[in-house]
N, C-alpha and C. Protein backbone atom coordinates (compact mmCIF):
# COMPACT_ATOMS: atom_id res chain seq x y z
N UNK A 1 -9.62 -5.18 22.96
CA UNK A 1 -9.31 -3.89 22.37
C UNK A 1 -7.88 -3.84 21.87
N UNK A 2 -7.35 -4.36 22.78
CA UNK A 2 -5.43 -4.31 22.36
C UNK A 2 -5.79 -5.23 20.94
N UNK A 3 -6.21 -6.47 20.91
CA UNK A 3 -5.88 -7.05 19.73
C UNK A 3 -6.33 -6.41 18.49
N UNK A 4 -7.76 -6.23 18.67
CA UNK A 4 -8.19 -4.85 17.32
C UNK A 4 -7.10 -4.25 16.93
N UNK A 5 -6.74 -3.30 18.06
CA UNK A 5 -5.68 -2.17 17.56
C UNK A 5 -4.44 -2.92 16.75
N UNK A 6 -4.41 -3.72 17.40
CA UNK A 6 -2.74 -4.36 16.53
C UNK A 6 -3.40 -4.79 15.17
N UNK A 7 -4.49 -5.43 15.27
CA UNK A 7 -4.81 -5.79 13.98
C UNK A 7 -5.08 -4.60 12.95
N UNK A 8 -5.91 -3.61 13.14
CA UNK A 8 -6.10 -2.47 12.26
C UNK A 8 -4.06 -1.97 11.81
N UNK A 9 -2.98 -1.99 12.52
CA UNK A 9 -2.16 -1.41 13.12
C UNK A 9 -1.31 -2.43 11.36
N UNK A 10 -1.64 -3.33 11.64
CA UNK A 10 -1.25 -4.64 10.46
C UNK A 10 -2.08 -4.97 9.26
N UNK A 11 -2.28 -3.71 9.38
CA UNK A 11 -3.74 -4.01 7.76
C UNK A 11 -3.24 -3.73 6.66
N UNK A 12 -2.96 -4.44 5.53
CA UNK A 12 -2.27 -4.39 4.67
C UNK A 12 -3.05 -2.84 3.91
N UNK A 13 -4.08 -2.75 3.99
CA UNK A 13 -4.86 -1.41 3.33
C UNK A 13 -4.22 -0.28 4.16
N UNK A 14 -4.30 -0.20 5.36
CA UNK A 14 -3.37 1.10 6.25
C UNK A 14 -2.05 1.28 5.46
N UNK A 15 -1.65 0.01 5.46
CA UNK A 15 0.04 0.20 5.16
C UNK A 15 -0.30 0.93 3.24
N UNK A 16 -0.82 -0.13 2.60
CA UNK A 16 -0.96 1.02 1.33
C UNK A 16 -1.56 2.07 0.97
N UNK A 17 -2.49 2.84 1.98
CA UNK A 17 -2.70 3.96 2.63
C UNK A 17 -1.64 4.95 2.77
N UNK A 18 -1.04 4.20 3.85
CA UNK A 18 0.52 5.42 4.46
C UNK A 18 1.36 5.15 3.44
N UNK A 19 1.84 4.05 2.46
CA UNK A 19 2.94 4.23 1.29
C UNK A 19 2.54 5.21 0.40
N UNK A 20 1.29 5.00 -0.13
CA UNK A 20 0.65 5.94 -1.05
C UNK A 20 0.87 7.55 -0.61
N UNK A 21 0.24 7.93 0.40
CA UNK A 21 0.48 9.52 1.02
C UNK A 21 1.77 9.61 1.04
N UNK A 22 2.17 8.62 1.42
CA UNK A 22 3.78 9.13 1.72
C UNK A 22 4.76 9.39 -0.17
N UNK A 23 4.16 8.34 -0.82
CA UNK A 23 4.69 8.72 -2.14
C UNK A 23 4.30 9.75 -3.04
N UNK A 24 2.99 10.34 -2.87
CA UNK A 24 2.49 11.19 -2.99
C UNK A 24 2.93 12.67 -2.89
N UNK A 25 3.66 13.06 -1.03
CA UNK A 25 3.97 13.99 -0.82
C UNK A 25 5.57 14.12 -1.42
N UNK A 26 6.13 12.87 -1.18
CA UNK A 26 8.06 12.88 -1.52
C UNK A 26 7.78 13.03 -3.10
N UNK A 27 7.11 12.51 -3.62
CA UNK A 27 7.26 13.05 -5.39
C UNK A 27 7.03 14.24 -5.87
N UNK A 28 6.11 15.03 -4.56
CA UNK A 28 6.04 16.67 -5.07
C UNK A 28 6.75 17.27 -4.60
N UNK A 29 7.71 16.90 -3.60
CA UNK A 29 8.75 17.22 -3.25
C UNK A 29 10.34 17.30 -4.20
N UNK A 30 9.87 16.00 -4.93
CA UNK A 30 11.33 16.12 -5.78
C UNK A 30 11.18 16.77 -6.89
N UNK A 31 9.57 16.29 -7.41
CA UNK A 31 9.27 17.66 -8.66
C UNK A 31 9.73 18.69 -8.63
N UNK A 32 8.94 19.29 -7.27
CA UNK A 32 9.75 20.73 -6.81
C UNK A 32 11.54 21.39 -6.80
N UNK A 33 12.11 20.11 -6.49
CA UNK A 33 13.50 20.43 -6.65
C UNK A 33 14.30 20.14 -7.55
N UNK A 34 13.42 19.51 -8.80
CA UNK A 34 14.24 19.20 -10.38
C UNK A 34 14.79 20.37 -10.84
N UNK A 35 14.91 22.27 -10.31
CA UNK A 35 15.17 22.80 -11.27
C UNK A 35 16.81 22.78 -10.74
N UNK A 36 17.48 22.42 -9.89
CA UNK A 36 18.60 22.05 -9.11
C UNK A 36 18.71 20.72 -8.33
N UNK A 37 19.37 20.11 -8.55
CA UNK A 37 20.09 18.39 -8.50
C UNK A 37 20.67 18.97 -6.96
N UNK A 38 19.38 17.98 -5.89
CA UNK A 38 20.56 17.43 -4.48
C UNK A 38 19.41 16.53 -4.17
N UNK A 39 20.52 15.79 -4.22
CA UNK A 39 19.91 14.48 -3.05
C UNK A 39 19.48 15.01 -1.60
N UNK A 40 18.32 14.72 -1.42
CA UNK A 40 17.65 14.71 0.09
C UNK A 40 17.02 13.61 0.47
N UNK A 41 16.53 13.93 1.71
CA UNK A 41 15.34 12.90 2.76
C UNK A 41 14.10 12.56 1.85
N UNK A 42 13.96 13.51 0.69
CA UNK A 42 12.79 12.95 0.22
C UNK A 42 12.94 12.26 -0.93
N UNK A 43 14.08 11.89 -1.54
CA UNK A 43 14.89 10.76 -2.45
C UNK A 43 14.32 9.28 -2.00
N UNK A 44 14.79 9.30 -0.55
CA UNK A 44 15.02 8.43 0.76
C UNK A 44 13.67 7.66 0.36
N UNK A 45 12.44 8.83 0.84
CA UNK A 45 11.10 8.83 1.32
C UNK A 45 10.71 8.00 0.00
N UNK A 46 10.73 8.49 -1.06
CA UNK A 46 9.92 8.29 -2.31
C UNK A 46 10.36 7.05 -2.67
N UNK A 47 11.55 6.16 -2.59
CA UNK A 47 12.19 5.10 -2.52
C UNK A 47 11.32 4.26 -1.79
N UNK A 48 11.31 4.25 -0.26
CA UNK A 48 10.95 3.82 0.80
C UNK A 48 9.34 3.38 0.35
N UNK A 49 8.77 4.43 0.28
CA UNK A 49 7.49 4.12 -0.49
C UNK A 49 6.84 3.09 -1.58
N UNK A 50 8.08 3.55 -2.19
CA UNK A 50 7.48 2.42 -3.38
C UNK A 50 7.74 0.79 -2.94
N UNK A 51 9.31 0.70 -2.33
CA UNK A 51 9.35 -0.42 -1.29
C UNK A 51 8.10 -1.15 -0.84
N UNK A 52 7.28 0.08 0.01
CA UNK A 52 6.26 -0.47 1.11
C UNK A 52 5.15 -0.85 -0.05
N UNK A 53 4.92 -0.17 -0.56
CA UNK A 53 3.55 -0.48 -1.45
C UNK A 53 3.90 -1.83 -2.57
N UNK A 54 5.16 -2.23 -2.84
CA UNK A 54 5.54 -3.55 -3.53
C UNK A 54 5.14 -4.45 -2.49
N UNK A 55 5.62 -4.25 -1.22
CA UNK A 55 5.43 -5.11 -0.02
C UNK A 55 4.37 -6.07 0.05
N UNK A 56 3.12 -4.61 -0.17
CA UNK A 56 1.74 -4.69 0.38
C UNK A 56 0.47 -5.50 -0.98
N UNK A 57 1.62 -5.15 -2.21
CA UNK A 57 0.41 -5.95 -3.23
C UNK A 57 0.25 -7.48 -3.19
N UNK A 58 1.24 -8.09 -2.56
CA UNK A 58 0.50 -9.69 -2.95
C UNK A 58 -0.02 -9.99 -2.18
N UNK A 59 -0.22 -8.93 -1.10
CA UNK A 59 -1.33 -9.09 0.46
C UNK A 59 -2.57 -8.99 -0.78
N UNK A 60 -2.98 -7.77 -1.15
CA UNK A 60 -3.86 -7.31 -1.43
C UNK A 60 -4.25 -8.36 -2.76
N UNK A 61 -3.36 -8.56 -3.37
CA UNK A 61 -3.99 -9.60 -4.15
C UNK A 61 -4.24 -10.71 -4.48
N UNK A 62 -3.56 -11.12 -3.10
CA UNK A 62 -4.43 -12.80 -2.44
C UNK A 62 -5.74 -12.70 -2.13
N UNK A 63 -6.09 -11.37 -1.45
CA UNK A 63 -7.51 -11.65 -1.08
C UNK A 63 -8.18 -11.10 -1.98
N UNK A 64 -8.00 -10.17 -2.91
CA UNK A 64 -8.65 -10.05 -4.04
C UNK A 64 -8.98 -11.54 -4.57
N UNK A 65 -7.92 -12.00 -4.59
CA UNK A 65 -8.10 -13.54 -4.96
C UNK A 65 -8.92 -14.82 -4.35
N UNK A 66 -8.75 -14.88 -3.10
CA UNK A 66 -9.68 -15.42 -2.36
C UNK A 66 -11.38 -14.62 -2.54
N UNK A 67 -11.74 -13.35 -2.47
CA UNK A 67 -12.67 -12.92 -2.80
C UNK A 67 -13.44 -13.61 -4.01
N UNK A 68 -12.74 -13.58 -4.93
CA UNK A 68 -13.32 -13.89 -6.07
C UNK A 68 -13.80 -16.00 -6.46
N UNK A 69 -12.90 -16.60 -5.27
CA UNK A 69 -13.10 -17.34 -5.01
C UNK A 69 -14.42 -17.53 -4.28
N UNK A 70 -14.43 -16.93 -3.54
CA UNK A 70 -15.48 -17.38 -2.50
C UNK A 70 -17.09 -16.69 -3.35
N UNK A 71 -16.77 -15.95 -4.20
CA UNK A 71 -18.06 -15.74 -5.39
C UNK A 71 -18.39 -16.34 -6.05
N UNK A 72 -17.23 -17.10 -6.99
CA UNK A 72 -17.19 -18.43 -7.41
C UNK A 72 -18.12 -19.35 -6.86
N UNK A 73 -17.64 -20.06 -5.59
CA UNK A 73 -17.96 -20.88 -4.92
C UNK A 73 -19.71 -20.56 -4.59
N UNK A 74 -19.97 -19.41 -3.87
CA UNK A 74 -21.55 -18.95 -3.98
C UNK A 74 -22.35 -18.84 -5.15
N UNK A 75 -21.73 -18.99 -6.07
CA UNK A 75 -22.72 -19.08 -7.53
C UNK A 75 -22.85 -20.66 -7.61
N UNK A 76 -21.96 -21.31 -7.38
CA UNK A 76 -22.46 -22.93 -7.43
C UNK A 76 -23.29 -23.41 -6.60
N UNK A 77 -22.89 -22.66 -5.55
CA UNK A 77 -23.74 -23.06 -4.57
C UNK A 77 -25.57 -22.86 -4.63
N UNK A 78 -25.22 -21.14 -5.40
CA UNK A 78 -27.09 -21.45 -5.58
C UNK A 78 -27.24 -21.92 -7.13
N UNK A 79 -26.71 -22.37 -7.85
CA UNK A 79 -27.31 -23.22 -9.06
C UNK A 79 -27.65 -24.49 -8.44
């Protein structure tokens, strides 16, 4: 059970899950405060975000990549 959890805990989809919501909410946040200029926590946030979700794409698109491999490979296999 502990190992599941750590593993779900390290899932590259969770993590671009929580970057996404999280960039989501800090950008309607700064929308909201374009009609007056201050730097806040949600500058920070919306930054941070995009960070995590750069992080998380060459996770996601190795196995996109491997996926498409292993389809590959099953079409030869049944010809």
């Amino acid at each position: 059970m502990k190992i599941s959890i750590r593993k779900f805990l390290k899932s590259p989809y969770l993590n671009l899950t929580a970057a996404i919501v999280l960039l989501v909410t800090a950008a309607y946040e700064v929308y909201l405060g374009m009609e007056e200029f201050h730097l806040g926590a949600e500058h920070g946030l919306f930054v941070f975000s995009v960070i995590q979700i750069l992080k998380v794409v060459p996770d996601i698109a190795e196995a996109v990549h491997d996926l498409n491999e292993g389809i590959e490979a099953r079409k030869q296999a049944n010809l």
